[in-house]
N, C-alpha and C. Protein backbone atom coordinates (compact mmCIF):
# COMPACT_ATOMS: atom_id res chain seq x y z
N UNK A 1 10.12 57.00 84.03
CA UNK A 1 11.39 57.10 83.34
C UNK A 1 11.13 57.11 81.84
N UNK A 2 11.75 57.60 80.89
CA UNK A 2 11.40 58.36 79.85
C UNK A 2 12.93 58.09 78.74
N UNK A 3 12.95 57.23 78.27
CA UNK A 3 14.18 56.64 77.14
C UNK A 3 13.88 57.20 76.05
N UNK A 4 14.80 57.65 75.44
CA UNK A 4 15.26 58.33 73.92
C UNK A 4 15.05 57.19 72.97
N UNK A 5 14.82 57.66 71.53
CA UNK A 5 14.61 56.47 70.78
C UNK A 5 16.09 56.25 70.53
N UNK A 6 16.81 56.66 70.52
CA UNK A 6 18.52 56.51 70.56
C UNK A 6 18.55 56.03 71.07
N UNK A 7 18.40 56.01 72.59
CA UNK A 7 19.04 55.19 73.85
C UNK A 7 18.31 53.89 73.72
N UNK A 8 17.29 53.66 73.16
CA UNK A 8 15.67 52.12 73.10
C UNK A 8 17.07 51.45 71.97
N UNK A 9 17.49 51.99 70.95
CA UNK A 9 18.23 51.29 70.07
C UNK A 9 19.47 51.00 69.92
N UNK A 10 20.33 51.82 70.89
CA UNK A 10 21.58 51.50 71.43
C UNK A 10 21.45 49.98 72.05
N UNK A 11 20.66 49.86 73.20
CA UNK A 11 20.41 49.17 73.83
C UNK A 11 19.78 47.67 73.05
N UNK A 12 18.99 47.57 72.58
CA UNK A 12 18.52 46.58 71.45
C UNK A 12 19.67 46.22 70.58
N UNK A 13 20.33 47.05 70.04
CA UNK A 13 21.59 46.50 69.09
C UNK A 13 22.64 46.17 69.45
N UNK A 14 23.37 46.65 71.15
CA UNK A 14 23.90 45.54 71.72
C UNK A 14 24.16 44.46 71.88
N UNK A 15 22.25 44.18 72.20
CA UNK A 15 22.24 42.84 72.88
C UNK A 15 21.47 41.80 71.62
N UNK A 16 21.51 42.53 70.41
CA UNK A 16 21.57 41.30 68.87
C UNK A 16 23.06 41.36 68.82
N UNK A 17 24.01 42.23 68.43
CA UNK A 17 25.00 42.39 67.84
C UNK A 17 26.24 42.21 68.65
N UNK A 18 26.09 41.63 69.86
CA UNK A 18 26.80 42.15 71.05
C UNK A 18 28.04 41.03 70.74
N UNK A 19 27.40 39.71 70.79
CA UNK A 19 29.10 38.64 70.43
C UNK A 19 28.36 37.47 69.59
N UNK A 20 29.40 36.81 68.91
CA UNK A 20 28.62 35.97 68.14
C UNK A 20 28.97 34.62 68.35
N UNK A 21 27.65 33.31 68.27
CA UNK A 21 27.43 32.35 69.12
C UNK A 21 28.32 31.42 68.24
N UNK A 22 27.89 30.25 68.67
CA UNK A 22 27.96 28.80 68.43
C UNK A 22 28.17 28.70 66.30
N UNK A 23 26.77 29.02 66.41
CA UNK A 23 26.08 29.19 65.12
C UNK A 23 26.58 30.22 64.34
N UNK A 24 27.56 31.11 64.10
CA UNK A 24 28.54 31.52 63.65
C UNK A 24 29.82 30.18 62.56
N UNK A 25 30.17 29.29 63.40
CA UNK A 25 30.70 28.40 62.98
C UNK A 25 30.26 28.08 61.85
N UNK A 26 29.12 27.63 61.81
CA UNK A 26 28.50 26.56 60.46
C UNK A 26 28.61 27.90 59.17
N UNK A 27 28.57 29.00 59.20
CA UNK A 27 29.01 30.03 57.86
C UNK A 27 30.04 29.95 57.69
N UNK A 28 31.01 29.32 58.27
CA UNK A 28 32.03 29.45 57.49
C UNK A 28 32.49 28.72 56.28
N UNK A 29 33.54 29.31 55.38
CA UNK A 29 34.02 28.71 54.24
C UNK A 29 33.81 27.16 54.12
N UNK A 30 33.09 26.78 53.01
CA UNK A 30 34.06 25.61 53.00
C UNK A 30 35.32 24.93 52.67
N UNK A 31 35.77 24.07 53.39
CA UNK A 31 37.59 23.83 52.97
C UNK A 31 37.66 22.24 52.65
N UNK A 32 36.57 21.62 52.11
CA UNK A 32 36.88 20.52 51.45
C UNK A 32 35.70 20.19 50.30
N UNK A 33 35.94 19.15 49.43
CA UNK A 33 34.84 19.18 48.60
C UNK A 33 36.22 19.37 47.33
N UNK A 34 35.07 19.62 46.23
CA UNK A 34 35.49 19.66 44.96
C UNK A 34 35.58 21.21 44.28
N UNK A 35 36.74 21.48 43.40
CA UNK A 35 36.77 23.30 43.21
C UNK A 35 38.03 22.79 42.06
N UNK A 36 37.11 24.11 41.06
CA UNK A 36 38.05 24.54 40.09
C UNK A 36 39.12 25.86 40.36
N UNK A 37 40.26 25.61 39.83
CA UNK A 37 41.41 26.13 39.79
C UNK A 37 42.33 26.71 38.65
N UNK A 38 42.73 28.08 38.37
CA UNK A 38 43.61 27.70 37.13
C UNK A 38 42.56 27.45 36.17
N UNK A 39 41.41 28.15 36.19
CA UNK A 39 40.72 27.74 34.58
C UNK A 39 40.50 28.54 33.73
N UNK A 40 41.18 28.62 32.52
CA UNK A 40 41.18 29.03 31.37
C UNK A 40 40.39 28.40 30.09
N UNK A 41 39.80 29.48 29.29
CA UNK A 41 39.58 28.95 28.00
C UNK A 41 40.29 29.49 27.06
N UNK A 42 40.65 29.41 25.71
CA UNK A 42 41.59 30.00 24.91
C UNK A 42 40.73 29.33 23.53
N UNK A 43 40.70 30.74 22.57
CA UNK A 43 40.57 30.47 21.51
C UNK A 43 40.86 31.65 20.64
N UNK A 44 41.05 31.80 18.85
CA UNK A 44 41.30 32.57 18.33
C UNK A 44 40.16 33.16 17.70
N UNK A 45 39.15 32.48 17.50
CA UNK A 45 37.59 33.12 16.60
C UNK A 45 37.08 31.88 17.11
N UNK A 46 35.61 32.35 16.64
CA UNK A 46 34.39 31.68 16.86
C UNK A 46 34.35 30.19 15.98
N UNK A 47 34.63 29.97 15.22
CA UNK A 47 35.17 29.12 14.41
C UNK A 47 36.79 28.45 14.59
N UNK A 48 37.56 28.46 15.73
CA UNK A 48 38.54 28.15 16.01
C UNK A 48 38.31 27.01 17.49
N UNK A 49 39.22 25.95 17.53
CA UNK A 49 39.07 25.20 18.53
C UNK A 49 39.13 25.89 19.80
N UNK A 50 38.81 25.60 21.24
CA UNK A 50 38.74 26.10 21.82
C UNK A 50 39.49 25.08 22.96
N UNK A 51 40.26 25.88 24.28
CA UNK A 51 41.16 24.56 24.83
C UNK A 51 40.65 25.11 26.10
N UNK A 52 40.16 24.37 27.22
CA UNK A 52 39.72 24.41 28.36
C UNK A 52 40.71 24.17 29.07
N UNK A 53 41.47 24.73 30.16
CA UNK A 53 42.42 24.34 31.02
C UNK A 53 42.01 24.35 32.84
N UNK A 54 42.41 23.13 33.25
CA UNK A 54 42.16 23.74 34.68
C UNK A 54 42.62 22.29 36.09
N UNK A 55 42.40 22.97 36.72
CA UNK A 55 43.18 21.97 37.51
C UNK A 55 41.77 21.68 38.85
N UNK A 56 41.82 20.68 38.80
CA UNK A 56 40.44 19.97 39.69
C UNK A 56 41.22 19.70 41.11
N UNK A 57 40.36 20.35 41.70
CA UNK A 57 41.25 19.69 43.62
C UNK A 57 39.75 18.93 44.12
N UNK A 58 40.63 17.73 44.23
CA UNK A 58 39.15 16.89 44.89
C UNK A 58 39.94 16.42 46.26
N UNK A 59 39.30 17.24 47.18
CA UNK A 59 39.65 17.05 48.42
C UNK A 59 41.49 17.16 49.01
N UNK A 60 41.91 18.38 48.32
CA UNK A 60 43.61 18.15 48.55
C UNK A 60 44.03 17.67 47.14
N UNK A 61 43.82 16.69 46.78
CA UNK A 61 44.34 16.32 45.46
C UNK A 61 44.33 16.71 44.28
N UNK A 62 45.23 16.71 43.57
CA UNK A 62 45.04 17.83 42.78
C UNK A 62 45.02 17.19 41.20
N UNK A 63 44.48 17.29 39.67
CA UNK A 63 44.78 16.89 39.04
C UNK A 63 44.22 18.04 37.72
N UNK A 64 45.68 18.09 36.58
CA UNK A 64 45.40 18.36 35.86
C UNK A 64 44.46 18.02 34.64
N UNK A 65 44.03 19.28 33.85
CA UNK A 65 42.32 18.69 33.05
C UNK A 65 42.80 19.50 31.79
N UNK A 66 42.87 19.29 30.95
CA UNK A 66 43.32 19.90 29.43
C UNK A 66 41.94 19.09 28.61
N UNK A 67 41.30 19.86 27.76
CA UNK A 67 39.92 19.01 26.61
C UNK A 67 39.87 20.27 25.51
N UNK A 68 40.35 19.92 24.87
CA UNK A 68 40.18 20.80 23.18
C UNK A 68 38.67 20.65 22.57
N UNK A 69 38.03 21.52 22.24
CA UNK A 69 36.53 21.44 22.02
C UNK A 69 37.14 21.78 20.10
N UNK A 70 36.56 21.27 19.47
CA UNK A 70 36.84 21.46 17.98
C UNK A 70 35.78 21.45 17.23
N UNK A 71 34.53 21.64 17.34
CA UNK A 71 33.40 21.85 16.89
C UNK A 71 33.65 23.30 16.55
N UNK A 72 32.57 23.48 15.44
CA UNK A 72 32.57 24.64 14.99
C UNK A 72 31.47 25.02 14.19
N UNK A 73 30.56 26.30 15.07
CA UNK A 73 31.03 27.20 16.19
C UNK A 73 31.76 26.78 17.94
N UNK A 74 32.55 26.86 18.04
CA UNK A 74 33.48 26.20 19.28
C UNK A 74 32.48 27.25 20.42
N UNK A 75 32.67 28.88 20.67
CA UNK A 75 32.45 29.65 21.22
C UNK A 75 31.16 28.96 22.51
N UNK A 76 30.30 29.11 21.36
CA UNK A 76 28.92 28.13 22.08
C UNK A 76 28.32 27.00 22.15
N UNK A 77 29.32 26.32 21.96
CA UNK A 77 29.59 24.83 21.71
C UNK A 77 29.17 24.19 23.21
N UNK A 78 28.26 23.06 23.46
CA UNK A 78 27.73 22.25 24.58
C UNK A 78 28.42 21.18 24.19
N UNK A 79 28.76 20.65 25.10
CA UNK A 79 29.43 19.10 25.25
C UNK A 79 29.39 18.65 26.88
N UNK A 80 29.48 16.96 26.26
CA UNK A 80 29.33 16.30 27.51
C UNK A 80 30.45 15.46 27.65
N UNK A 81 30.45 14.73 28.99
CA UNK A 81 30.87 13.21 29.05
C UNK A 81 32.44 13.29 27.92
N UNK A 82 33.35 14.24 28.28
CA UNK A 82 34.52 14.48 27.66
C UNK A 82 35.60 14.26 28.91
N UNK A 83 36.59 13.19 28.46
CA UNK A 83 37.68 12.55 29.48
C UNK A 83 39.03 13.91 29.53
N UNK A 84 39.13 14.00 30.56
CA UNK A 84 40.32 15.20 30.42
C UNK A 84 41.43 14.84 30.48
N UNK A 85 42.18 15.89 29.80
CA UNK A 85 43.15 15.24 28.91
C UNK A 85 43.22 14.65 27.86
N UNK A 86 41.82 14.52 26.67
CA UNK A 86 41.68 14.11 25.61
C UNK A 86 42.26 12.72 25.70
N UNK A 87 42.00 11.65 27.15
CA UNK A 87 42.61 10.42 27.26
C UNK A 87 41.55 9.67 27.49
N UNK A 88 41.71 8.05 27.41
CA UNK A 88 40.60 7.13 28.44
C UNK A 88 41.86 6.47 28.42
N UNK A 89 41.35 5.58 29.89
CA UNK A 89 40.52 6.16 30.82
C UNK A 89 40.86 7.54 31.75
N UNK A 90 39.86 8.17 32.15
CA UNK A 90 40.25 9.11 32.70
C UNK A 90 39.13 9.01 34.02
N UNK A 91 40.14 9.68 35.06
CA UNK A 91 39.28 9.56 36.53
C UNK A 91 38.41 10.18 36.51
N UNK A 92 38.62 11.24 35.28
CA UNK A 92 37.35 12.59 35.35
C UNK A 92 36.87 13.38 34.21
N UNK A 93 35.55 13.25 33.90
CA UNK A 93 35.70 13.56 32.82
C UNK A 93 34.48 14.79 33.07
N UNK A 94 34.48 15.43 31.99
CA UNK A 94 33.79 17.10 32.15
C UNK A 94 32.29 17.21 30.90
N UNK A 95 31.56 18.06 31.86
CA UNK A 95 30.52 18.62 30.73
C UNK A 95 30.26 19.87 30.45
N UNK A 96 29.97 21.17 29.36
CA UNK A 96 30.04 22.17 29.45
C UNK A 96 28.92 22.16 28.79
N UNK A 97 27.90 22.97 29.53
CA UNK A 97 26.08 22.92 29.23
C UNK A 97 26.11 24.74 29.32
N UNK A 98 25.06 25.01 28.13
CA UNK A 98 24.51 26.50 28.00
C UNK A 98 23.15 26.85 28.14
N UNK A 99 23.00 27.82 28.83
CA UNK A 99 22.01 28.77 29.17
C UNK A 99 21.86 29.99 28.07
N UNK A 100 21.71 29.85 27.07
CA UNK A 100 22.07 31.00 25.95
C UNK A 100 21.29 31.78 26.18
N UNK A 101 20.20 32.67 26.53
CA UNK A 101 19.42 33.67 26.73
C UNK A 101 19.80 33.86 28.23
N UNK A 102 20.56 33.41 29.23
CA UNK A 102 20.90 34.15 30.17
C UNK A 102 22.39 34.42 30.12
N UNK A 103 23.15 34.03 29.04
CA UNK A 103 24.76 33.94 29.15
C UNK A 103 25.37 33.35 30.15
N UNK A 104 25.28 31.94 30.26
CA UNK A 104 25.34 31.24 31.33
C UNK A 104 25.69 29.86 31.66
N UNK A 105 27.40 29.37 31.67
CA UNK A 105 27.12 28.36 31.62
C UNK A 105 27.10 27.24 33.08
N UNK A 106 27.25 25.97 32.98
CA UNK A 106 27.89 25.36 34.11
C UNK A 106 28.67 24.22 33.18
N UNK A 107 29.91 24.24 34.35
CA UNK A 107 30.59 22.74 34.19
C UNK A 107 30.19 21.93 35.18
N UNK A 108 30.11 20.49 34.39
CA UNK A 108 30.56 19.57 34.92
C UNK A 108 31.21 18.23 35.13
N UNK A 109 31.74 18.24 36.65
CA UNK A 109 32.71 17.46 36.73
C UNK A 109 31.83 16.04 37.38
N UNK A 110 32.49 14.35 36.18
CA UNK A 110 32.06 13.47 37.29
C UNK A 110 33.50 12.47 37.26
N UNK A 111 33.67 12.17 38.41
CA UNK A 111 34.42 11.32 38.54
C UNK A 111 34.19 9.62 38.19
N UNK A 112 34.87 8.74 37.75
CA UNK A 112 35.05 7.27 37.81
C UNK A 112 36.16 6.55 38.36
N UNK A 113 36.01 6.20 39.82
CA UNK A 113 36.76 5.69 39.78
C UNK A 113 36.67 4.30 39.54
N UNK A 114 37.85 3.46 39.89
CA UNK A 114 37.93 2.20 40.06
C UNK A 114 36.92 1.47 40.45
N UNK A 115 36.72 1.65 41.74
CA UNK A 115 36.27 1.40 42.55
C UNK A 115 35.17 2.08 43.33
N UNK A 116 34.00 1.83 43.23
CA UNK A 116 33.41 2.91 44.33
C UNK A 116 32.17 3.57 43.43
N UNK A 117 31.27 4.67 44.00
CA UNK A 117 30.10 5.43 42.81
C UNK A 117 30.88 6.39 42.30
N UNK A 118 30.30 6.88 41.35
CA UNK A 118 30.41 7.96 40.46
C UNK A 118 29.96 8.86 41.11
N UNK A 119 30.30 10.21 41.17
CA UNK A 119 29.90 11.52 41.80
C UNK A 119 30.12 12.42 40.94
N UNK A 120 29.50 13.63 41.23
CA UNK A 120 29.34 14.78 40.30
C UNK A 120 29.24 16.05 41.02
N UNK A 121 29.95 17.21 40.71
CA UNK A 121 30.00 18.36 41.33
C UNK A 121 29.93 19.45 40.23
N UNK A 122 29.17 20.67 40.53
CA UNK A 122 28.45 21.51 39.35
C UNK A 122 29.25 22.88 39.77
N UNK A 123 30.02 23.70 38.34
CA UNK A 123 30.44 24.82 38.80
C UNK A 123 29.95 25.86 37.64
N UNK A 124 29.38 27.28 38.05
CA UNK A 124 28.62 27.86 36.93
C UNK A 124 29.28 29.35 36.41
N UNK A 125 29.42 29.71 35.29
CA UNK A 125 30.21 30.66 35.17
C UNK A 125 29.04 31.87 34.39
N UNK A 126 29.19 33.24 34.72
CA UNK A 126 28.47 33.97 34.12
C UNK A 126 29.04 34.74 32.60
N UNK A 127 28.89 34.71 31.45
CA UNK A 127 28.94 35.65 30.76
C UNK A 127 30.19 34.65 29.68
N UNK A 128 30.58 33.54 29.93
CA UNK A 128 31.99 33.18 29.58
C UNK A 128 32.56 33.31 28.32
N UNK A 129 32.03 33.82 27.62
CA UNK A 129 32.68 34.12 26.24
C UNK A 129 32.96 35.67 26.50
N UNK A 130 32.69 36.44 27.34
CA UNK A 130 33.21 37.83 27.22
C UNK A 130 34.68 38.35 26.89
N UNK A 131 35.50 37.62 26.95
CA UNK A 131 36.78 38.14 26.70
C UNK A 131 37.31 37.71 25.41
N UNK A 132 37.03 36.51 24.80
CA UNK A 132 36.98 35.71 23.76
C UNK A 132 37.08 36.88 22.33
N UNK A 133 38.04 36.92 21.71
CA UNK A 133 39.18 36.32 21.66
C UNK A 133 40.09 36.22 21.97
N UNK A 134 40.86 35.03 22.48
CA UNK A 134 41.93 35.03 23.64
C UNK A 134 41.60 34.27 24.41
N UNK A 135 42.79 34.75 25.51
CA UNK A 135 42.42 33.73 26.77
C UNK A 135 41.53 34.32 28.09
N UNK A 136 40.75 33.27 28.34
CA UNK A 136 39.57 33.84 29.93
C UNK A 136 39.76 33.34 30.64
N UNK A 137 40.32 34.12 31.72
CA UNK A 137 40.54 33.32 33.08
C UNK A 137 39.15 33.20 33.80
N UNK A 138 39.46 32.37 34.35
CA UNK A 138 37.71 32.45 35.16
C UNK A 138 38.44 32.34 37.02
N UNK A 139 37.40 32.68 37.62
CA UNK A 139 38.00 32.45 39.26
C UNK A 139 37.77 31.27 39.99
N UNK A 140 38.61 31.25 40.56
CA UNK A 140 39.08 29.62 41.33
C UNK A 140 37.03 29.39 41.59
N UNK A 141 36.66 28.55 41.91
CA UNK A 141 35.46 28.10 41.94
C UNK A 141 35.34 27.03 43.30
N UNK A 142 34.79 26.86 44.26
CA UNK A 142 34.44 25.74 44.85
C UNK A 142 34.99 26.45 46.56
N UNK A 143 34.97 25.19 47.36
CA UNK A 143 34.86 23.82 47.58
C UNK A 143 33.40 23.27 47.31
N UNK A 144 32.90 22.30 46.52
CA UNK A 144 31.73 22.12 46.42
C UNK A 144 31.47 20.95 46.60
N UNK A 145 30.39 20.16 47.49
CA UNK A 145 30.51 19.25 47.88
C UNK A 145 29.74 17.84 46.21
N UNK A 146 30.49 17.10 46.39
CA UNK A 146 30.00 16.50 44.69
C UNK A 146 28.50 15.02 45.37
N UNK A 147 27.92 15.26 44.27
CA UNK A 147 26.69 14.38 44.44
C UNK A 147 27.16 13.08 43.98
């Protein structure tokens, strides 16, 4: 008996491609964890404050994050350990770290609460001054699970 290389690969790609298992499950999305929302930066020049907006969902919950960066140059401005909402205490406070030869930054978020450890969850944006001057939306970010 004498099979076509068509018919050898029909047959082979069936029976990989044919239904998908168990292990399918674990790719899917994640739907809890920590994710940015609603995040904007806004500024008028490179030399102008710069206002970070965004809304943090930690697990369902949701809380607004407003931090005015006023250094200047603002644009490429690194900062840490900043309470959002320009308040203390704050449950959460943010860091914005640069990669300048790859255009690249990450935020991050750590929480304090009351009670309990501190955790930290990392979200990274490519290119983020590209729209600047003005406002940059960036895309929802996460669920990410926080350390």
């Amino acid at each position: 008996m004498r099979l076509s290389i068509f018919s050898i690969f029909t047959a082979l790609s069936t029976a990989v491609f044919a239904h998908p298992t168990a292990e399918a499950n674990s790719l899917q999305a994640r739907t809890n964890g920590w994710a940015i929302k609603n995040f904007t930066r806004t500024s008028t020049s490179p030399t102008s404050p710069v206002t970070y907006t965004l809304i943090l969902d930690t697990y369902g919950s949701l809380t607004n994050c407003t931090i005015t960066d006023t250094a200047s140059p603002s644009w490429y401005h690194a900062w840490y350990d900043l309470p959002c909402n320009n308040a203390s205490p704050s449950p959460f406070h943010l860091s914005w770290g640069w990669d300048y030869p790859g255009d690249f930054t990450v935020l991050t978020v750590e929480s304090f609460p009351a009670s309990g450890p501190r955790l930290q969850a990392f979200f990274g944006y490519d290119h983020p001054n590209a729209k600047l001057p003005g406002t940059v939306y960036y895309p929802d970010q996460g669920y990410n699970t926080p350390q």
